[in-house]
N, C-alpha and C. Protein backbone atom coordinates (compact mmCIF):
# COMPACT_ATOMS: atom_id res chain seq x y z
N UNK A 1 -42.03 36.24 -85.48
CA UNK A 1 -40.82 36.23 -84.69
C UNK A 1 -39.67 36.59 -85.63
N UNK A 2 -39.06 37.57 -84.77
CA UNK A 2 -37.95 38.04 -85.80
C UNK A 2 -36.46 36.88 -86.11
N UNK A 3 -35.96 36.88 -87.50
CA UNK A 3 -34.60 36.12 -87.45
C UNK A 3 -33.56 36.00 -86.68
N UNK A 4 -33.08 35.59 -85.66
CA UNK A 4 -32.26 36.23 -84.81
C UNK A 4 -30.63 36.09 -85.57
N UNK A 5 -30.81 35.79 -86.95
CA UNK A 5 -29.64 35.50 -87.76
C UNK A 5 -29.23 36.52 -88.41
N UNK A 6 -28.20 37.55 -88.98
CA UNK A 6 -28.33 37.95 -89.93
C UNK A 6 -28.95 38.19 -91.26
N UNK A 7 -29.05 38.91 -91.64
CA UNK A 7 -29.71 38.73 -93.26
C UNK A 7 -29.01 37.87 -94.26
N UNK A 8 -27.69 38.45 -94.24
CA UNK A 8 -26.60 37.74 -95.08
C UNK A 8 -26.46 35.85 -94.94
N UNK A 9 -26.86 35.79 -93.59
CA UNK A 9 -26.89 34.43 -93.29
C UNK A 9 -27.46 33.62 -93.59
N UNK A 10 -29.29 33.96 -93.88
CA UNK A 10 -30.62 33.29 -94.12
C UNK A 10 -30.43 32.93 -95.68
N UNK A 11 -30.83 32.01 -96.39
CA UNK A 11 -31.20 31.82 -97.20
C UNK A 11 -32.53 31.99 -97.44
N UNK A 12 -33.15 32.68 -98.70
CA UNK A 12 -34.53 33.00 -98.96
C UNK A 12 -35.42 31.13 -98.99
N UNK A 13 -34.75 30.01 -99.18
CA UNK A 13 -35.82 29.16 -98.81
C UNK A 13 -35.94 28.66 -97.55
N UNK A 14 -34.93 29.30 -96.59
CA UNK A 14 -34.95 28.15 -95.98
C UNK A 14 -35.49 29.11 -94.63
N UNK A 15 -36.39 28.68 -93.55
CA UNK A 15 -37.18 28.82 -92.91
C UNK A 15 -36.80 28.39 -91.56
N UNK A 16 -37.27 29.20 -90.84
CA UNK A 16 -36.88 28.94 -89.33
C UNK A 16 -37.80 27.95 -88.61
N UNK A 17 -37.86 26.43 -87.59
CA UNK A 17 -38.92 26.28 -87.31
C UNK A 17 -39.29 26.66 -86.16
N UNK A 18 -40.49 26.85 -86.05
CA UNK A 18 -41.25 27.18 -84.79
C UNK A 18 -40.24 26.30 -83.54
N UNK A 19 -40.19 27.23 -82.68
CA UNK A 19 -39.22 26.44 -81.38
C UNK A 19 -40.04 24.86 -80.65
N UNK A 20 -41.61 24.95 -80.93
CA UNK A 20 -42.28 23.98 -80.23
C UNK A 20 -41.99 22.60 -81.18
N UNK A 21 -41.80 22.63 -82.62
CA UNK A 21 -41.22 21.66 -83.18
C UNK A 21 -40.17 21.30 -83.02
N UNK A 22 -38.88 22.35 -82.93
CA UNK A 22 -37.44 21.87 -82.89
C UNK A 22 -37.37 21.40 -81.18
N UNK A 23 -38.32 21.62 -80.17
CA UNK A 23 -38.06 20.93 -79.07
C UNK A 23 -38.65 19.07 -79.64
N UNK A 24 -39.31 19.23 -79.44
CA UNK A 24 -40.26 17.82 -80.51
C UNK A 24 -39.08 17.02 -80.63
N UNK A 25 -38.28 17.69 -81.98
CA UNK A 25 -37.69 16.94 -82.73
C UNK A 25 -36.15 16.44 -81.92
N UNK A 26 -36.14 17.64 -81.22
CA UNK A 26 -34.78 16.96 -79.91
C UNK A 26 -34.95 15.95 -78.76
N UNK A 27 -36.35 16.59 -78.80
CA UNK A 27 -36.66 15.13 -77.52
C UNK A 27 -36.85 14.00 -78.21
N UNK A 28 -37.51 13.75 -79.72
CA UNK A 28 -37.55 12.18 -80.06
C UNK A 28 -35.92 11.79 -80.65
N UNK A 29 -35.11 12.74 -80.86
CA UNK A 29 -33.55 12.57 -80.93
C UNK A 29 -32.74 11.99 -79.42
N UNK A 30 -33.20 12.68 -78.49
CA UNK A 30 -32.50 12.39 -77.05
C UNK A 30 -33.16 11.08 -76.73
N UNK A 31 -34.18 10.60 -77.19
CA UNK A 31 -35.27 9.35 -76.77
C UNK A 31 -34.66 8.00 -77.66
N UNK A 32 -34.64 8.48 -78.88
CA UNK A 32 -33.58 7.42 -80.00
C UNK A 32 -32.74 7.31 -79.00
N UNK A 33 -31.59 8.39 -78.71
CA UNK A 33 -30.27 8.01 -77.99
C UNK A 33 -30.07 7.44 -76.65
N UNK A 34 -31.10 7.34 -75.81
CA UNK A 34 -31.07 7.10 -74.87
C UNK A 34 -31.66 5.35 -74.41
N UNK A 35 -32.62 5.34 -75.38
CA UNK A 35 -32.89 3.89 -76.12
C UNK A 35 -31.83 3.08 -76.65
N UNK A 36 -31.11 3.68 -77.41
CA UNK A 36 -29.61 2.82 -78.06
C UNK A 36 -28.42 2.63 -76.89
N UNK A 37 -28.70 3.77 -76.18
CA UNK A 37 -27.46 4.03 -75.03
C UNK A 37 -27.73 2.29 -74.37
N UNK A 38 -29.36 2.13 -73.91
CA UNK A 38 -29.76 1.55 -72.91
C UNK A 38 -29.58 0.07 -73.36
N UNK A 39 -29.99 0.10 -74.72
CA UNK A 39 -30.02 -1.32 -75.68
C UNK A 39 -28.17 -1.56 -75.50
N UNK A 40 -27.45 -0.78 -75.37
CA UNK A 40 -26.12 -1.15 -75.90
C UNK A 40 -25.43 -1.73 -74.57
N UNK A 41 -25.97 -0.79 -73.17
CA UNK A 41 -25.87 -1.24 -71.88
C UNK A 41 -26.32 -2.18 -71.31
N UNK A 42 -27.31 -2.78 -71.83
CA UNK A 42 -27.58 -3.98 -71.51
C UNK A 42 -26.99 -5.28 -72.11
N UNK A 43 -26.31 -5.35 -73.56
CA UNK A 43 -25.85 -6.00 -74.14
C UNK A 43 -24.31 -5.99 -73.34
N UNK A 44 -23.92 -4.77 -72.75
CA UNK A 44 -22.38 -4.89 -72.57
C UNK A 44 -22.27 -5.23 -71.32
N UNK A 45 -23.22 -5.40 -70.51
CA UNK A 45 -23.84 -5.92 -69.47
C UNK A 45 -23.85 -7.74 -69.43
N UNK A 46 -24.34 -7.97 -70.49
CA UNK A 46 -24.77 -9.54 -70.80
C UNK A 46 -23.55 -9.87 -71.31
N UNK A 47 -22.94 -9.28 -72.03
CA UNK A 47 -21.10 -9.38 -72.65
C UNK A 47 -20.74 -10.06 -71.29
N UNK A 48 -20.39 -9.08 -70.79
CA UNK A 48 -18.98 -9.16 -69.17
C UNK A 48 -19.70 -9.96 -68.37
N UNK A 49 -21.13 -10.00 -68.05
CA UNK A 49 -21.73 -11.39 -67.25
C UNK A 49 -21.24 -12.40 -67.88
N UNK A 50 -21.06 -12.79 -69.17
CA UNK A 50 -20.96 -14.08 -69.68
C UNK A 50 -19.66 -14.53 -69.88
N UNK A 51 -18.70 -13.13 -69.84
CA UNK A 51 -17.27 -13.48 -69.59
C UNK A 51 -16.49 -13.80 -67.94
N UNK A 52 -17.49 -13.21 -67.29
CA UNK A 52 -16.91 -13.20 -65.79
C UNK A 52 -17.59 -14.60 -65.37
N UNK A 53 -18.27 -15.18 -65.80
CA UNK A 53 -18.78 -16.69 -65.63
C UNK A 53 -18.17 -17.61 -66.26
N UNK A 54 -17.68 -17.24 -67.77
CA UNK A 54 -16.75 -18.00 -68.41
C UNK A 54 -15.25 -18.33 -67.00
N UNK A 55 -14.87 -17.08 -67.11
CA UNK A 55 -13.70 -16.41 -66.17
C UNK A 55 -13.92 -17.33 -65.03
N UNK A 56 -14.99 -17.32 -64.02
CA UNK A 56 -14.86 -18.05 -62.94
C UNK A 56 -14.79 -19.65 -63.09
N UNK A 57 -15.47 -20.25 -64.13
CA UNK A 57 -15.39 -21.63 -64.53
C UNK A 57 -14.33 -21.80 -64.87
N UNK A 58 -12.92 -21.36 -65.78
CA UNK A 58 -12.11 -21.36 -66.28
C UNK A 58 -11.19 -21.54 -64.93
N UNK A 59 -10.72 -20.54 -63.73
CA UNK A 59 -10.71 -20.22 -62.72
C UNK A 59 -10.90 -21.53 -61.84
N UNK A 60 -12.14 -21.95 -61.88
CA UNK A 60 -12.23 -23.10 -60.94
C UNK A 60 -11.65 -24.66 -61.31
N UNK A 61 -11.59 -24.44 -62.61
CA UNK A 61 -11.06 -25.50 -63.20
C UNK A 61 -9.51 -25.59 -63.04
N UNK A 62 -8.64 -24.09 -63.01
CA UNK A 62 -7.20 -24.29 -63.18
C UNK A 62 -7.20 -24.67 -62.01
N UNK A 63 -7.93 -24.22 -61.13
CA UNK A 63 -7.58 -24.20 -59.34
C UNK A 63 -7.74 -25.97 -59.54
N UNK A 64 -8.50 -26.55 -59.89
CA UNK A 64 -8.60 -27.37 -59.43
C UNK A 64 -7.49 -28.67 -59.77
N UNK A 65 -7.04 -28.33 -61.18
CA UNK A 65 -5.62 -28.88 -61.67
C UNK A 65 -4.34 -28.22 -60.90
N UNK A 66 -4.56 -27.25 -60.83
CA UNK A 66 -2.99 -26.88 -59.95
C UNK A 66 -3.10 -27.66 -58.54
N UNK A 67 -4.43 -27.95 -57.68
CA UNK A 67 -4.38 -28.36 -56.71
C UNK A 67 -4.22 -30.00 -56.57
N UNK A 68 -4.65 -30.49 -57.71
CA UNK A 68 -4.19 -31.85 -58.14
C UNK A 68 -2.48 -32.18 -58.44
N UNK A 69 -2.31 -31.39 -59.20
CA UNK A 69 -0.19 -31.10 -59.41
C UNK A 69 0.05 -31.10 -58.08
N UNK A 70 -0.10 -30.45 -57.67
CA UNK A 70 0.46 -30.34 -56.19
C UNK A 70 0.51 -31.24 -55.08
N UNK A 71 -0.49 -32.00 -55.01
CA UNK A 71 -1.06 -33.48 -54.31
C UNK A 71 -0.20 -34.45 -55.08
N UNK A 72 -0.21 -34.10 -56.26
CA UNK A 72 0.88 -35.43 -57.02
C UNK A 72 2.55 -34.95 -56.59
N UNK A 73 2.75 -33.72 -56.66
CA UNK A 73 4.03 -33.63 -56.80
C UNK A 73 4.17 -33.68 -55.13
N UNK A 74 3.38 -33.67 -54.08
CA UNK A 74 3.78 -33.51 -52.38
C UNK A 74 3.96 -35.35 -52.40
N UNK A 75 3.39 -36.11 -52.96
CA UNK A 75 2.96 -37.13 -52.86
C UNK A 75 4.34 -37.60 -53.66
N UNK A 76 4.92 -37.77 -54.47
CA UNK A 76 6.19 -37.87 -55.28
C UNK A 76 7.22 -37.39 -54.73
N UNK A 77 6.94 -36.22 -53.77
CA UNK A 77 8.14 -35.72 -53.02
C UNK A 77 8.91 -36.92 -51.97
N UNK A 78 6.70 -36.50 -51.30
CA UNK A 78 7.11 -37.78 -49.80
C UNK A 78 8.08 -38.94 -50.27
N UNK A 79 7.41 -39.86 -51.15
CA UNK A 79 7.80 -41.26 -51.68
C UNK A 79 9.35 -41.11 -52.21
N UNK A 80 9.72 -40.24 -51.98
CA UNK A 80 11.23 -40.11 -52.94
C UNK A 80 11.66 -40.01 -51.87
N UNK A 81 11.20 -38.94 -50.68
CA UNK A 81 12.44 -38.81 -49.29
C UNK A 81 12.06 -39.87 -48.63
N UNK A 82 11.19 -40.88 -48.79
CA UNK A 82 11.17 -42.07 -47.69
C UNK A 82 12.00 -43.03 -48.62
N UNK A 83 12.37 -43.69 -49.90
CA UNK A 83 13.05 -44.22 -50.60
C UNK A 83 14.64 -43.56 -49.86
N UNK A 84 14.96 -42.42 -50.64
CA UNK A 84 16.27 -41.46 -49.84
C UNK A 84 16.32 -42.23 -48.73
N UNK A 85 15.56 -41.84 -47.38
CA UNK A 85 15.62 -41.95 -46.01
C UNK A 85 16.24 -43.68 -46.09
N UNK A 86 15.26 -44.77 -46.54
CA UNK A 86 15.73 -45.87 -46.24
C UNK A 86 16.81 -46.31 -46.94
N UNK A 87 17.00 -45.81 -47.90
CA UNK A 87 18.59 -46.31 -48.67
C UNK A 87 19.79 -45.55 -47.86
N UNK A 88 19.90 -44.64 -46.83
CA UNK A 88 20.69 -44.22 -46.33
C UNK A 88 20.30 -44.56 -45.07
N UNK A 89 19.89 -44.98 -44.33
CA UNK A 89 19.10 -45.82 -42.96
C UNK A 89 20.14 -47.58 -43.55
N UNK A 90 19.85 -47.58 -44.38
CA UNK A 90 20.07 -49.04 -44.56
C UNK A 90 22.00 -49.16 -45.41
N UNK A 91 22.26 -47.74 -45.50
CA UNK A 91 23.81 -47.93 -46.05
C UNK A 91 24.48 -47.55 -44.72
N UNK A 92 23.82 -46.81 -43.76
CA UNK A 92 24.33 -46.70 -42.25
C UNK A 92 24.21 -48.03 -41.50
N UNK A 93 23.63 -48.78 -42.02
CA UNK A 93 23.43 -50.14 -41.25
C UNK A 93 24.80 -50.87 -41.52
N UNK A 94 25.04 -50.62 -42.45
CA UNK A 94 26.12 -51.56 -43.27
C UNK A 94 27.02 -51.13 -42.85
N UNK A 95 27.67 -49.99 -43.02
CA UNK A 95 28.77 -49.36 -42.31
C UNK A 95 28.69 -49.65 -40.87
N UNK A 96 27.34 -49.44 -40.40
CA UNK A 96 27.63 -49.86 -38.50
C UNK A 96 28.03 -51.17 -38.22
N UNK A 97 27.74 -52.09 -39.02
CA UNK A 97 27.94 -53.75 -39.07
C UNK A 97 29.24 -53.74 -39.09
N UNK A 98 30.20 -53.26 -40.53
CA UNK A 98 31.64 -52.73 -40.67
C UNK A 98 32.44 -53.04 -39.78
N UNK A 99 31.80 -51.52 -39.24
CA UNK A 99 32.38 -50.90 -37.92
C UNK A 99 32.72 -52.10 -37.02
N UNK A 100 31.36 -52.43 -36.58
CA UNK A 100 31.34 -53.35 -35.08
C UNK A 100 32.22 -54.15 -35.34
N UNK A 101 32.19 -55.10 -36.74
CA UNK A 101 32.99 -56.02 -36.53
C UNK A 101 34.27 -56.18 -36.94
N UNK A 102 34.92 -54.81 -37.33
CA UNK A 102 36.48 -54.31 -37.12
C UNK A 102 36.37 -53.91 -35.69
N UNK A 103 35.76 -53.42 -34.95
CA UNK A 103 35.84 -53.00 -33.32
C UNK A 103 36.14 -55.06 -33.15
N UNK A 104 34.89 -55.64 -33.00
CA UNK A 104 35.59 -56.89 -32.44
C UNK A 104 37.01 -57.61 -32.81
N UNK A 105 37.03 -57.49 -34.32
CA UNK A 105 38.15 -58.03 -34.81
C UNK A 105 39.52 -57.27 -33.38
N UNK A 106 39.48 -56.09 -33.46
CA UNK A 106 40.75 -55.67 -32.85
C UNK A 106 40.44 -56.14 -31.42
N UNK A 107 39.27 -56.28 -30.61
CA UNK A 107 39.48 -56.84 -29.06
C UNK A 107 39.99 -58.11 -29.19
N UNK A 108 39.35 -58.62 -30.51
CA UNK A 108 40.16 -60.22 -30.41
C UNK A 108 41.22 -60.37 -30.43
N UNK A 109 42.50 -59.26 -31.05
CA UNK A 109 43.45 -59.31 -31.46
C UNK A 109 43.76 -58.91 -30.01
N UNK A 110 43.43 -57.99 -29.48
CA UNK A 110 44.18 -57.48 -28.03
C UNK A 110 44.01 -58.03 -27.20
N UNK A 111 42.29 -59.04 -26.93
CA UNK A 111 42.74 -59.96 -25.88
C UNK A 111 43.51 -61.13 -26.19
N UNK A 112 44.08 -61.76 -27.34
CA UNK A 112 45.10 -62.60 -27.16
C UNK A 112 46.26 -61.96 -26.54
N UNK A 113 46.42 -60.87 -26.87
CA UNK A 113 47.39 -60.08 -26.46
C UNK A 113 48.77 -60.23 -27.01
N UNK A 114 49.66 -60.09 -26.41
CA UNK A 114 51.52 -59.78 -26.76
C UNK A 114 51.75 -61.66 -27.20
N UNK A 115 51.36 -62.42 -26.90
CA UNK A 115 51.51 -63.92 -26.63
C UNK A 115 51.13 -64.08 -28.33
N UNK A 116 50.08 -63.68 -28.54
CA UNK A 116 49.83 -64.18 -29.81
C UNK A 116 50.95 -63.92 -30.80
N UNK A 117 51.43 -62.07 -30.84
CA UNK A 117 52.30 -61.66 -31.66
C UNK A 117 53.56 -61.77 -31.17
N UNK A 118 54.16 -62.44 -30.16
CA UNK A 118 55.10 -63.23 -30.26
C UNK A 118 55.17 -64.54 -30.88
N UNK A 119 54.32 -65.17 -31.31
CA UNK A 119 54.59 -66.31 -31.35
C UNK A 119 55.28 -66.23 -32.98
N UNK A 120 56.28 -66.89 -33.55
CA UNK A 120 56.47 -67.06 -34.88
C UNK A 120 55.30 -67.47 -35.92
N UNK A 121 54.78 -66.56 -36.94
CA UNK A 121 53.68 -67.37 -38.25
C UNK A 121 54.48 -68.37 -38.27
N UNK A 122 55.32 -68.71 -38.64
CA UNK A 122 56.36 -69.71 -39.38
C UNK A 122 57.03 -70.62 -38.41
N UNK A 123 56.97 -71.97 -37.71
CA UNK A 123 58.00 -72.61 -36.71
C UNK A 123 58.95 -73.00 -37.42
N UNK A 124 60.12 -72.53 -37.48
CA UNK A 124 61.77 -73.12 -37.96
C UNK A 124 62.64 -73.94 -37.77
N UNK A 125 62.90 -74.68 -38.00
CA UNK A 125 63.65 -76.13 -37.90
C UNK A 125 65.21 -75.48 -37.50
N UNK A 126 65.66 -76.19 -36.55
CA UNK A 126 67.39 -75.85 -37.12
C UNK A 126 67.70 -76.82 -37.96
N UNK A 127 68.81 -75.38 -38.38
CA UNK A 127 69.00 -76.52 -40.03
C UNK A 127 70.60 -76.64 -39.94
N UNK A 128 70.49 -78.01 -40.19
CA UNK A 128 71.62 -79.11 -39.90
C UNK A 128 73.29 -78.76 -40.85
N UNK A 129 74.01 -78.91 -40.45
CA UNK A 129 74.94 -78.72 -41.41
C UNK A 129 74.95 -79.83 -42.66
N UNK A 130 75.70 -79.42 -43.52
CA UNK A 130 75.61 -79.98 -44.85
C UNK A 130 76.39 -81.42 -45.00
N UNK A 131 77.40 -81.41 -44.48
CA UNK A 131 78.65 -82.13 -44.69
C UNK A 131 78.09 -83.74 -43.35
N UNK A 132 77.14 -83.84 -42.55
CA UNK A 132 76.68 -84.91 -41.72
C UNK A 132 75.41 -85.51 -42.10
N UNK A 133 74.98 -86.40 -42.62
CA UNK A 133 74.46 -86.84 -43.53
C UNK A 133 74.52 -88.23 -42.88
């Protein structure tokens, strides 16, 4: 089989091989690579399985603390607006008490009526002249 190289190109030792070897030698080259490809795919395979399981445990765990915070803090909310609620339930009480009993105070004052606030605080003596003794 002729060189299909130049002359200038060939070196006198070095030899062409038969095409049925250099297929040979590419297929146990493509067979290495495809072996390493497969070895490396399976490892990167077993990688990201073991991170996406990490990932979901990690995952179920925050869920399960954020959902606890949340039960504490709804629960801390409630108990604070029912505290709120009754300290202002119970300062409206006080003021309504106030109220009512300045409302009675003044019917008492109006049903005595004009009689009462005529009458003198003070009853006054006439006072005698100086000089009769």
């Amino acid at each position: 089989m002729p060189n299909p190289l130049p002359g200038w190109m060939i070196r006198e030792d070095q030899k062409m091989k038969p095409l049925s070897e250099s297929l040979r030698d590419l297929a146990a080259r493509v067979q290495q690579f495809e072996e390493s490809s497969a070895a490396t795919r399976e490892k990167n395979v077993a990688a990201l399985q073991a991170k996406k399981e990490d990932l979901a445990a990690t995952f179920g765990h925050e869920g399960k603390e954020i959902e606890k915070t949340a039960a504490e803090l709804r629960e801390a909310a409630q108990s604070w607006w029912a505290d709120t609620r009754e300290a202002l339930e119970r300062q409206i009480g006080l003021v309504r008490a106030d109220f009512e009993k300045w409302q009675t105070e003044l019917k008492t004052q109006h049903a005595t009526g004009p009689a009462a606030e005529s009458k003198p605080a003070v009853e006054s003596k006439p006072v005698e002249p100086a000089g009769k003794s």
